[in-house]
N, C-alpha and C. Protein backbone atom coordinates (compact mmCIF):
# COMPACT_ATOMS: atom_id res chain seq x y z
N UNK A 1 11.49 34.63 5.34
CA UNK A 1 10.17 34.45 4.76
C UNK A 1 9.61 33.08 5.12
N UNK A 2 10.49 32.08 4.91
CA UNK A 2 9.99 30.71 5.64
C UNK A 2 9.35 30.82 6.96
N UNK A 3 10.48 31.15 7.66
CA UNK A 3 9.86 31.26 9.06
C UNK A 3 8.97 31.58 9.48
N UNK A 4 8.66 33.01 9.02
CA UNK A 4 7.07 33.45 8.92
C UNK A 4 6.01 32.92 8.22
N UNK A 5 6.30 31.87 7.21
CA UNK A 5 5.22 31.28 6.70
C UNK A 5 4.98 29.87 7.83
N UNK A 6 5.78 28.79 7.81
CA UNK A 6 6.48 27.99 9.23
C UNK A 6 5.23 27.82 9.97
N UNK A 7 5.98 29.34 11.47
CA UNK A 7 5.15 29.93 12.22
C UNK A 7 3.74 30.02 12.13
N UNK A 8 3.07 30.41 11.08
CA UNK A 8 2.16 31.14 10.99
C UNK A 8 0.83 30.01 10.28
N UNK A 9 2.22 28.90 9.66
CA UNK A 9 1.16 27.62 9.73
C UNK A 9 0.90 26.97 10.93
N UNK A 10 2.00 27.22 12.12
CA UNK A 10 1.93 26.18 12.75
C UNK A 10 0.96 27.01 13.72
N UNK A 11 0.72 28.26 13.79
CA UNK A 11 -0.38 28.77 14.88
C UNK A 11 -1.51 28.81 14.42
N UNK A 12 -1.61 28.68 13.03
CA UNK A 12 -3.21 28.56 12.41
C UNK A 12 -3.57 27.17 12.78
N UNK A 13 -2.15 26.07 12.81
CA UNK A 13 -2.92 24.62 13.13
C UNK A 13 -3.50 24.16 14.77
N UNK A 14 -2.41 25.21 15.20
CA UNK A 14 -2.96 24.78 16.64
C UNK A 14 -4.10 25.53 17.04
N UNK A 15 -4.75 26.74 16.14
CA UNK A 15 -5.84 27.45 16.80
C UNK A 15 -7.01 26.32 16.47
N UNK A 16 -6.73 25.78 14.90
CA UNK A 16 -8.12 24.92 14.22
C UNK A 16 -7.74 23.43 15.87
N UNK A 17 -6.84 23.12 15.73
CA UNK A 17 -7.05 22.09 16.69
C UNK A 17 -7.42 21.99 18.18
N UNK A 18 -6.91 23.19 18.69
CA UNK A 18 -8.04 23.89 19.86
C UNK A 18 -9.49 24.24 19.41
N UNK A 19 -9.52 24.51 18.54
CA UNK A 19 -10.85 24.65 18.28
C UNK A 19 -11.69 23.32 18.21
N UNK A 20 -10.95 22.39 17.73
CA UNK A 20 -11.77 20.85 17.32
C UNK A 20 -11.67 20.23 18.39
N UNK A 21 -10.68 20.75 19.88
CA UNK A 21 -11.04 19.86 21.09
C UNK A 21 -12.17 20.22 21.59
N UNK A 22 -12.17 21.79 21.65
CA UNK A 22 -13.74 22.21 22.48
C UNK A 22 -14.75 22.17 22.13
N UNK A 23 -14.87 22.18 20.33
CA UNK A 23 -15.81 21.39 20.04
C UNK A 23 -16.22 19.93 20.32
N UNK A 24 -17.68 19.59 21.37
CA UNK A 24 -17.62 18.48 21.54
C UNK A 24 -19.18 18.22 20.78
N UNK A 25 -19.67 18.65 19.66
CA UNK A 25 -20.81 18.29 19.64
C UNK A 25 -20.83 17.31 18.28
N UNK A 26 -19.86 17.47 17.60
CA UNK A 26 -19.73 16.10 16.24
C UNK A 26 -18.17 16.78 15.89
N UNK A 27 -17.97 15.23 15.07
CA UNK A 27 -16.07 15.25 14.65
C UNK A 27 -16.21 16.28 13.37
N UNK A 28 -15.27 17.29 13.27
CA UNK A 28 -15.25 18.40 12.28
C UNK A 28 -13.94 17.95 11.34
N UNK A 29 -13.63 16.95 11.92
CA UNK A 29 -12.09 16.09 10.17
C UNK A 29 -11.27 16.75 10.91
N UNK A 30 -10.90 17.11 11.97
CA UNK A 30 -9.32 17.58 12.01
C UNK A 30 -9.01 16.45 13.35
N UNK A 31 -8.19 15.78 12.65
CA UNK A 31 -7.37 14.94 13.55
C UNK A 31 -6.31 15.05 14.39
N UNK A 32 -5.92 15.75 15.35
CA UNK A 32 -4.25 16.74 15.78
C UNK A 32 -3.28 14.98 15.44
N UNK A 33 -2.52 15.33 14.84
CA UNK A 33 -1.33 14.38 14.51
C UNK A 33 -0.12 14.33 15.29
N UNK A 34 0.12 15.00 15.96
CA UNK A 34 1.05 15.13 17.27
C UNK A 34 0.09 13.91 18.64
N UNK A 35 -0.78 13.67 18.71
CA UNK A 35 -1.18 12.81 19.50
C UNK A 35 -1.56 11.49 19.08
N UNK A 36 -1.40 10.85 17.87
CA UNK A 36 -0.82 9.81 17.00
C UNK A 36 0.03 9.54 16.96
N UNK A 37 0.15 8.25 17.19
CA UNK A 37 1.93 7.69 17.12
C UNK A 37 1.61 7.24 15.97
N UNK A 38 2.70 7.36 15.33
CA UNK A 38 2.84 6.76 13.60
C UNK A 38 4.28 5.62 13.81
N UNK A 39 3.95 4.61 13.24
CA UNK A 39 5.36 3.76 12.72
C UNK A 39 4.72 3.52 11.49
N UNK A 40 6.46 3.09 11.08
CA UNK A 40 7.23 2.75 10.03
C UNK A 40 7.62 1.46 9.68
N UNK A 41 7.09 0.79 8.98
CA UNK A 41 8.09 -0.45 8.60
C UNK A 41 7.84 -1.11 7.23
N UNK A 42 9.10 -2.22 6.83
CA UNK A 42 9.05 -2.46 5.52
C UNK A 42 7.40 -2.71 4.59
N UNK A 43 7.29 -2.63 3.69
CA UNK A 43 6.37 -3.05 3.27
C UNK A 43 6.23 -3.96 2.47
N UNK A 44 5.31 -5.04 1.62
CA UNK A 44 5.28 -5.96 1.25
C UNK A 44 4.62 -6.30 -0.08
N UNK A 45 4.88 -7.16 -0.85
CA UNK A 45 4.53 -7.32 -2.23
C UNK A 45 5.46 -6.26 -3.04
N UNK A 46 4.91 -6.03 -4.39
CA UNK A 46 6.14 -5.51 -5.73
C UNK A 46 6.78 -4.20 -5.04
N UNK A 47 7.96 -4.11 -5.63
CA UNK A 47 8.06 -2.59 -5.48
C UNK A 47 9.74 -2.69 -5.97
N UNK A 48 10.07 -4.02 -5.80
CA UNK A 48 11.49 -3.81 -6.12
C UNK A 48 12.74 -3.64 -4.72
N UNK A 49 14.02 -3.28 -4.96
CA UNK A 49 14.38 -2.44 -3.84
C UNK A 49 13.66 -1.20 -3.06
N UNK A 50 12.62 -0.72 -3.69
CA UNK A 50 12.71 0.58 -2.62
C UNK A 50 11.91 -0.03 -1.33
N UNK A 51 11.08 -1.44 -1.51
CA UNK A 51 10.40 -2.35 -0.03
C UNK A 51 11.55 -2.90 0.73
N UNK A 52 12.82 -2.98 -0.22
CA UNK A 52 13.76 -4.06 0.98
C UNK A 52 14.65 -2.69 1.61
N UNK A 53 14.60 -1.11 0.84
CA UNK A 53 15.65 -0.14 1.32
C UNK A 53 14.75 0.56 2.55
N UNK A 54 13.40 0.73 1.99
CA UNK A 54 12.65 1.78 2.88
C UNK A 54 11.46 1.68 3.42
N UNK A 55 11.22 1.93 4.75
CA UNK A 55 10.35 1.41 5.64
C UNK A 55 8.74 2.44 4.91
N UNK A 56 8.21 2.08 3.97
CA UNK A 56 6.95 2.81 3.73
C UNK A 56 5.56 2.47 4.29
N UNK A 57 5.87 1.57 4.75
CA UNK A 57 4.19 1.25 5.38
C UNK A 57 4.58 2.18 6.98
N UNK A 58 3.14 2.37 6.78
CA UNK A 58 2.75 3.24 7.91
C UNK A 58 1.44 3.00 8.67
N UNK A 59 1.72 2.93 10.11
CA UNK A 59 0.90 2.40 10.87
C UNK A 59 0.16 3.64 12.22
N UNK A 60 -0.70 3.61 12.03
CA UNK A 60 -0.86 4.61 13.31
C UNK A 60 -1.96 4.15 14.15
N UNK A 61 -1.50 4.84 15.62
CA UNK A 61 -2.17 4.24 16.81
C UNK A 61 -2.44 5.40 17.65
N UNK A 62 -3.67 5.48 18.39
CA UNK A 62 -3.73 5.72 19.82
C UNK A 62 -4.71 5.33 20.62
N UNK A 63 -4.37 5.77 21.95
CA UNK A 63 -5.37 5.32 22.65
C UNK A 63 -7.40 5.81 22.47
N UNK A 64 -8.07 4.88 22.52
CA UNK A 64 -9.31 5.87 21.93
C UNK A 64 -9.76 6.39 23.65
N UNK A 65 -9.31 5.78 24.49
CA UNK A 65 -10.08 6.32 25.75
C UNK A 65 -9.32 7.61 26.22
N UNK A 66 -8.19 8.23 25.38
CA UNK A 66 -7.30 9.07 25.62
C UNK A 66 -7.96 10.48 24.61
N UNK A 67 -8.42 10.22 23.61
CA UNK A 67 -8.88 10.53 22.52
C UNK A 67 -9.60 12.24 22.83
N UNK A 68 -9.16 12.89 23.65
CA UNK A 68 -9.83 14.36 23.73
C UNK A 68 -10.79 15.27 23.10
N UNK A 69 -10.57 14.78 21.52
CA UNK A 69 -10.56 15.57 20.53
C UNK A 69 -11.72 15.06 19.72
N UNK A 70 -12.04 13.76 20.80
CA UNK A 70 -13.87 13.09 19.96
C UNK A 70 -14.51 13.18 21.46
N UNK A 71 -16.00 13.31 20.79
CA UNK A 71 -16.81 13.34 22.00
C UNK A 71 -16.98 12.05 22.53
N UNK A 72 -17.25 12.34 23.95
CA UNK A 72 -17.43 11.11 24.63
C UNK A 72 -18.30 9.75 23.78
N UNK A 73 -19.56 10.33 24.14
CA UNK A 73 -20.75 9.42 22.90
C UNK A 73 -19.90 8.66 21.58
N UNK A 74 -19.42 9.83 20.61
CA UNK A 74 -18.42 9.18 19.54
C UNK A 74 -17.22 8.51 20.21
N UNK A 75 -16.56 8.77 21.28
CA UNK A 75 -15.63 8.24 21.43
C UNK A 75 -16.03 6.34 21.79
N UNK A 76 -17.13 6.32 22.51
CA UNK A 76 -17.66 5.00 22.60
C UNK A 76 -18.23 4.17 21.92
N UNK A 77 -18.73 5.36 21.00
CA UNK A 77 -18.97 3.96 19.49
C UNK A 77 -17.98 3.39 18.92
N UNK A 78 -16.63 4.28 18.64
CA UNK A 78 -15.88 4.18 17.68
C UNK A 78 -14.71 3.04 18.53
N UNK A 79 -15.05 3.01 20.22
CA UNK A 79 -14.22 1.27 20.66
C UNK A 79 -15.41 0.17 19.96
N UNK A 80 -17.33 1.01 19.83
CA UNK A 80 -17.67 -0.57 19.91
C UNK A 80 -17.53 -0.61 18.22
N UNK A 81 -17.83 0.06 17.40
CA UNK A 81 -17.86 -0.48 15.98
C UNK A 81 -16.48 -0.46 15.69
N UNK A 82 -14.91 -0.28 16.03
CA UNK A 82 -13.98 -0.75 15.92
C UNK A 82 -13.48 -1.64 16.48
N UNK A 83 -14.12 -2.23 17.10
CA UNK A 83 -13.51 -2.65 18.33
C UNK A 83 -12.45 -3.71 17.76
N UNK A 84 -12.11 -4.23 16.64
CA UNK A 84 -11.58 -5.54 15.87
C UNK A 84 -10.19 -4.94 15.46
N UNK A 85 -10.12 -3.73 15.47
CA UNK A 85 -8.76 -2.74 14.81
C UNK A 85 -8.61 -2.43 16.46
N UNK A 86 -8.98 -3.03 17.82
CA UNK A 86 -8.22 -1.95 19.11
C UNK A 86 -7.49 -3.38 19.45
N UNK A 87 -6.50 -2.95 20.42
CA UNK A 87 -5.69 -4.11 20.63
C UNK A 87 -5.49 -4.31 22.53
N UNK A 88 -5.37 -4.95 22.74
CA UNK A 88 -5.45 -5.50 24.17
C UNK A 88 -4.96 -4.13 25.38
N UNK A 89 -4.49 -3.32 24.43
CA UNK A 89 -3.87 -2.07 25.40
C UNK A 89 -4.47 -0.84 25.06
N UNK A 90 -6.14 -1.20 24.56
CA UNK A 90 -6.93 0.13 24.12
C UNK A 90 -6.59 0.65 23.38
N UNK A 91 -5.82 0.68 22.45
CA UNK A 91 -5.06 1.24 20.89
C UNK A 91 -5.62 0.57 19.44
N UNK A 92 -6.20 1.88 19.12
CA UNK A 92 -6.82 1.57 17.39
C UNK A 92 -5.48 1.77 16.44
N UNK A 93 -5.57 0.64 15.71
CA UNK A 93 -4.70 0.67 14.87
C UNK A 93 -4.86 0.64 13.57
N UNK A 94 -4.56 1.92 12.84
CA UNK A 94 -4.58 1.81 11.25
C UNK A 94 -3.57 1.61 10.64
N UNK A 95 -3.32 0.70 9.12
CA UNK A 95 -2.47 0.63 8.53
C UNK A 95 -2.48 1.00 7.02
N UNK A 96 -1.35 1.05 6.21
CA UNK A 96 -1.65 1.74 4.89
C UNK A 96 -0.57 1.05 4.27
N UNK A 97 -0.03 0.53 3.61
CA UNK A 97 0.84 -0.11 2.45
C UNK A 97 0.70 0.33 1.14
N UNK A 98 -0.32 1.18 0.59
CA UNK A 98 -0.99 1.01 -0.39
C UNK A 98 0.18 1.72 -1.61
N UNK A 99 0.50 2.91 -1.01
CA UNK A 99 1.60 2.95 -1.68
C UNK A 99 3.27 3.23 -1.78
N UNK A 100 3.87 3.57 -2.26
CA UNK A 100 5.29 3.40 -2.49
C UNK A 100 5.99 4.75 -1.86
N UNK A 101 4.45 5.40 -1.20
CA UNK A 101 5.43 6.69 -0.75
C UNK A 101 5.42 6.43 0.53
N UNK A 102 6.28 6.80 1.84
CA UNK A 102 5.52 6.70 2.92
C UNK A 102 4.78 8.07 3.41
N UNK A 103 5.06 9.26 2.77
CA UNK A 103 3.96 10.15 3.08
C UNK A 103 2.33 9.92 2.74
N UNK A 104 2.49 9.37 1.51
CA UNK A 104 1.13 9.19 0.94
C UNK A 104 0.50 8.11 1.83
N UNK A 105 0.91 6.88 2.45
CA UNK A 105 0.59 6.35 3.20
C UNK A 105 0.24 6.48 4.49
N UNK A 106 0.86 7.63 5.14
CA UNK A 106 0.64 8.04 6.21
C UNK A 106 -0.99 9.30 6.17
N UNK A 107 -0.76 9.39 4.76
CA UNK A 107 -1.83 10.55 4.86
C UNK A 107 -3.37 9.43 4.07
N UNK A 108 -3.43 8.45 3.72
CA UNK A 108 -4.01 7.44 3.86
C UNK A 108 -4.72 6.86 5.22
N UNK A 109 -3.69 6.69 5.90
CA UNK A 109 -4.39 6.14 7.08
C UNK A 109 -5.09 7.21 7.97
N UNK A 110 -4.53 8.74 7.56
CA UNK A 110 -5.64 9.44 8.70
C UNK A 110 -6.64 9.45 7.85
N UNK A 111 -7.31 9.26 6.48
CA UNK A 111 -8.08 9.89 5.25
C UNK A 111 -9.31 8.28 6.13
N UNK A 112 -8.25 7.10 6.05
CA UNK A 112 -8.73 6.04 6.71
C UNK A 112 -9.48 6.34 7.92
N UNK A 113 -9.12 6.70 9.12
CA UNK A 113 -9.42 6.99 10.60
C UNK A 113 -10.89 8.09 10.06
N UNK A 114 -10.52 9.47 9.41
CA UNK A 114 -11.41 10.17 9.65
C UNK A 114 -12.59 9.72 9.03
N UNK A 115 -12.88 8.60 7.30
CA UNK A 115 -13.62 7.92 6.97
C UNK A 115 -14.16 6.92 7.82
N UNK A 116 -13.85 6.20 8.67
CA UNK A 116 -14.69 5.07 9.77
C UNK A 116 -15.61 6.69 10.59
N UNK A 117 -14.73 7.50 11.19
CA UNK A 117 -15.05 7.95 12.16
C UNK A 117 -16.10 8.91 11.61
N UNK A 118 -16.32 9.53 10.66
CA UNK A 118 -17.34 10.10 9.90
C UNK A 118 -18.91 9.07 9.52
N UNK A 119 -18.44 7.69 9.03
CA UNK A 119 -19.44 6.69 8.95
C UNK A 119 -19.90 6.36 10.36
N UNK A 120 -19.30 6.22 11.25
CA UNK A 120 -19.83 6.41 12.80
C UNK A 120 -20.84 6.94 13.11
N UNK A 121 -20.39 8.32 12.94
CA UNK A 121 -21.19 9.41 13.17
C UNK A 121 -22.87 9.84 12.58
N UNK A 122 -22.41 9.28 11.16
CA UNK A 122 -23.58 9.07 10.24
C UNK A 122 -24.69 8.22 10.88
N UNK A 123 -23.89 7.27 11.14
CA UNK A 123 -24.89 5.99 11.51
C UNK A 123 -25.31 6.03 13.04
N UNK A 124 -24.69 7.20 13.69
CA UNK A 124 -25.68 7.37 14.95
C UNK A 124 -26.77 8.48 14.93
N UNK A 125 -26.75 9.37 13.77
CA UNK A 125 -27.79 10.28 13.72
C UNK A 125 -28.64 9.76 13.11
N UNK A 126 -28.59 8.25 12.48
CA UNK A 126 -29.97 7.61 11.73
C UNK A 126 -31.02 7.42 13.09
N UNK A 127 -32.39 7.29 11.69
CA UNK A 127 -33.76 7.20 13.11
C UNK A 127 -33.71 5.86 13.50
N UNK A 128 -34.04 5.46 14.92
CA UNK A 128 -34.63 4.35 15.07
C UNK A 128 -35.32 3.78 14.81
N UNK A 129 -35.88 2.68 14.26
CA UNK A 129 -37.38 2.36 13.95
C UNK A 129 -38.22 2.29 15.67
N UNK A 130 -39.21 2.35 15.48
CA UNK A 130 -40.01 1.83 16.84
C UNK A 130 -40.81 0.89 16.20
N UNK A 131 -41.72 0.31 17.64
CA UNK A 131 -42.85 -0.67 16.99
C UNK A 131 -43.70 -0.25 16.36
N UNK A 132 -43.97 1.09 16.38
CA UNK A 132 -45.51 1.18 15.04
C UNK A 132 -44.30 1.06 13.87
N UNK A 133 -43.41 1.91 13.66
CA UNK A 133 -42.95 1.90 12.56
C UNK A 133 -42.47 0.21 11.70
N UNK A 134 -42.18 -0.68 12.81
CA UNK A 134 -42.57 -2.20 12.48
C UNK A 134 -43.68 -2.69 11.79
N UNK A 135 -44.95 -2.12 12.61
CA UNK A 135 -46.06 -2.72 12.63
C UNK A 135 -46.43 -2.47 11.49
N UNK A 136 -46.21 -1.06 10.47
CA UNK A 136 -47.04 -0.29 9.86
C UNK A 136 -45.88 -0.99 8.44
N UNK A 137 -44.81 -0.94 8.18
CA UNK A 137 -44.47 -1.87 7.32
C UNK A 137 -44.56 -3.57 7.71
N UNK A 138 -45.02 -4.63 8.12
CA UNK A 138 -46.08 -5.41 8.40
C UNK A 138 -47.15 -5.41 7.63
N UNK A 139 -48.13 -4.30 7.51
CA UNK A 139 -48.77 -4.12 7.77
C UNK A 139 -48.79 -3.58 5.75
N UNK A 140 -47.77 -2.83 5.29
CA UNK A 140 -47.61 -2.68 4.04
C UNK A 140 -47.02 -4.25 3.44
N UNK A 141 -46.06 -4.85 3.65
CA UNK A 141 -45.87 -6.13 3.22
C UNK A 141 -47.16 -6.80 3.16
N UNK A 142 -47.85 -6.88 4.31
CA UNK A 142 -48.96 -8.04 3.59
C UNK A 142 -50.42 -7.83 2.53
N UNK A 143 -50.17 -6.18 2.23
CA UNK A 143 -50.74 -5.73 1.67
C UNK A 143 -50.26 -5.74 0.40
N UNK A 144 -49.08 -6.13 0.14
CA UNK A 144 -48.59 -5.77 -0.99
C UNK A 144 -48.58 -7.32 -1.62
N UNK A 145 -48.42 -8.62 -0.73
CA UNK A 145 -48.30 -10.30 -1.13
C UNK A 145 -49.58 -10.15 -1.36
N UNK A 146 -51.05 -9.74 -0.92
CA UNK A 146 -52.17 -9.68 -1.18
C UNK A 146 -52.44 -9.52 -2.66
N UNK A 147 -52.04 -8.55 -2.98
CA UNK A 147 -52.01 -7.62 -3.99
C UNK A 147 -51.33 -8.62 -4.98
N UNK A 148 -50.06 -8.92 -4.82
CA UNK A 148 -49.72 -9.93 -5.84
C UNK A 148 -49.84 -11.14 -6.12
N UNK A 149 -50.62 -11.81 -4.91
CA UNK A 149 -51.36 -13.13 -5.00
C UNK A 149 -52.31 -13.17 -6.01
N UNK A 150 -53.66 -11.85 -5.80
CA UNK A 150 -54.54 -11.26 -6.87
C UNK A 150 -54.33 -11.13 -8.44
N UNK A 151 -52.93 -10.41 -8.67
CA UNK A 151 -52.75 -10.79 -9.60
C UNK A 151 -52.24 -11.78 -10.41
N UNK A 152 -51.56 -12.75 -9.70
CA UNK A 152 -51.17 -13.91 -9.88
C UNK A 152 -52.60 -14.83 -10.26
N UNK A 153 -53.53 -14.96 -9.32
CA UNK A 153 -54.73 -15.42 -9.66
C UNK A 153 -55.35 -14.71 -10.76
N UNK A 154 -55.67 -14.03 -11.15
CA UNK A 154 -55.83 -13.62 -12.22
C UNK A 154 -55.20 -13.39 -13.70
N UNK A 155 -54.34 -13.56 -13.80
CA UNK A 155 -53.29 -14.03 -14.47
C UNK A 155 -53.27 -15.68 -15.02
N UNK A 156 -53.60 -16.21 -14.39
CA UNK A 156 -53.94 -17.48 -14.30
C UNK A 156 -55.31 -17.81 -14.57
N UNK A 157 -56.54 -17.33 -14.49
CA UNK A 157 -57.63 -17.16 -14.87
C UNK A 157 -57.31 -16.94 -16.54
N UNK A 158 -57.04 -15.78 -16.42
CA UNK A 158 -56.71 -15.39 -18.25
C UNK A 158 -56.44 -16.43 -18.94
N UNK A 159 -55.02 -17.10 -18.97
CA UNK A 159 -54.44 -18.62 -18.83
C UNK A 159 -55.21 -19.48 -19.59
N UNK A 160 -56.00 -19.93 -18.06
CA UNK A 160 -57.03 -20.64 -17.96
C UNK A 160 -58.14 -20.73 -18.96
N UNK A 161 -58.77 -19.45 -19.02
CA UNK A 161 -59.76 -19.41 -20.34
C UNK A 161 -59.56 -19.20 -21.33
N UNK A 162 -57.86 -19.00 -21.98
CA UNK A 162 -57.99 -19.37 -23.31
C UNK A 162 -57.72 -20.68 -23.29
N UNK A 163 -57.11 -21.49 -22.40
CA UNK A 163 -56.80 -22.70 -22.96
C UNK A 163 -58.21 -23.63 -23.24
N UNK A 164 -59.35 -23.42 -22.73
CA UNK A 164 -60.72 -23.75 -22.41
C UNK A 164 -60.94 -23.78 -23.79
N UNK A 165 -60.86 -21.91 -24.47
CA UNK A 165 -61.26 -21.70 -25.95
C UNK A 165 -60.53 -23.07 -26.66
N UNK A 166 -59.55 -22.86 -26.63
CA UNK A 166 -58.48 -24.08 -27.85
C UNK A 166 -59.40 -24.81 -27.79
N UNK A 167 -59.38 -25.99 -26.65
CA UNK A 167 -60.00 -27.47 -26.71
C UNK A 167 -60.56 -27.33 -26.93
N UNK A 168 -61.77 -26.97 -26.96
CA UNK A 168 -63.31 -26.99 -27.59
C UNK A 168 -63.05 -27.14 -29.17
């Protein structure tokens, strides 16, 4: 019964992950994890013995110019708006310490990867502004300091003429 369950996960994962290479038109969250290198090593701050017995931090890397499974376009944003996490040998590197498991950490750092790489994505389907769209807020700003200069002056008028009333 295992086996057949096993199996039958492992061909449903490779159909969704063939499916998410040939999709090249936006990232659909499936990351294939067989083309991630993951390490292991101690981790740091409280925990007691289980940081000095067991390697729970988890680190994962690959190459992004290797990256099949993002579209080209995404694949080139995600060297330039990462570019601070890639390392001299074209490798993005995520890390996770956060907690005491190293599964949970490992499933952290892809939750990590697919969150940048989703905000990516977001932020390339925003509009551009152009120059009218400059011009025309310009164009509302000084309409609006106008507007509150006016009432500022007037405001001050008010002010003004009661203090007039008093003295008299």
């Amino acid at each position: 019964m295992l086996r057949n369950i096993s199996s039958f996960v492992s061909k449903a994962t490779r159909q969704v992950q063939a499916t998410a290479a040939s999709s090249s038109t936006s990232f659909n969250g499936v990351i294939p994890t067989e083309k991630i290198e993951k390490r292991f090593s101690f981790s740091s701050g409280p925990g007691g013995q289980n940081i000095q017995k067991n390697a729970t931090k988890c680190e994962i890397r690959f190459k992004v110019s290797d990256a099949d499974w993002l579209s080209e376009k995404l694949r080139s944003s995600v060297e330039e708006k990462l570019s601070h996490r890639i390392n001299s040998a074209g490798e993005l590197i995520i890390d996770s310490d956060r907690t005491r498991e190293r599964h949970l950490n490992v499933a952290d750092c892809f939750d990590k990867l697919r969150s940048a790489i989703y905000a990516i994505e977001r932020d390339e389907g925003k509009r551009q502004t152009t120059e009218e769209d400059e011009k025309i807020l310009r164009e509302r700003a000084a309409v609006a300091t106008q507007h509150r200069l006016n009432e500022k002056r007037r405001t001050s008028e008010k002010k003004a003429s009661r203090r007039a009333a008093v003295e008299l």
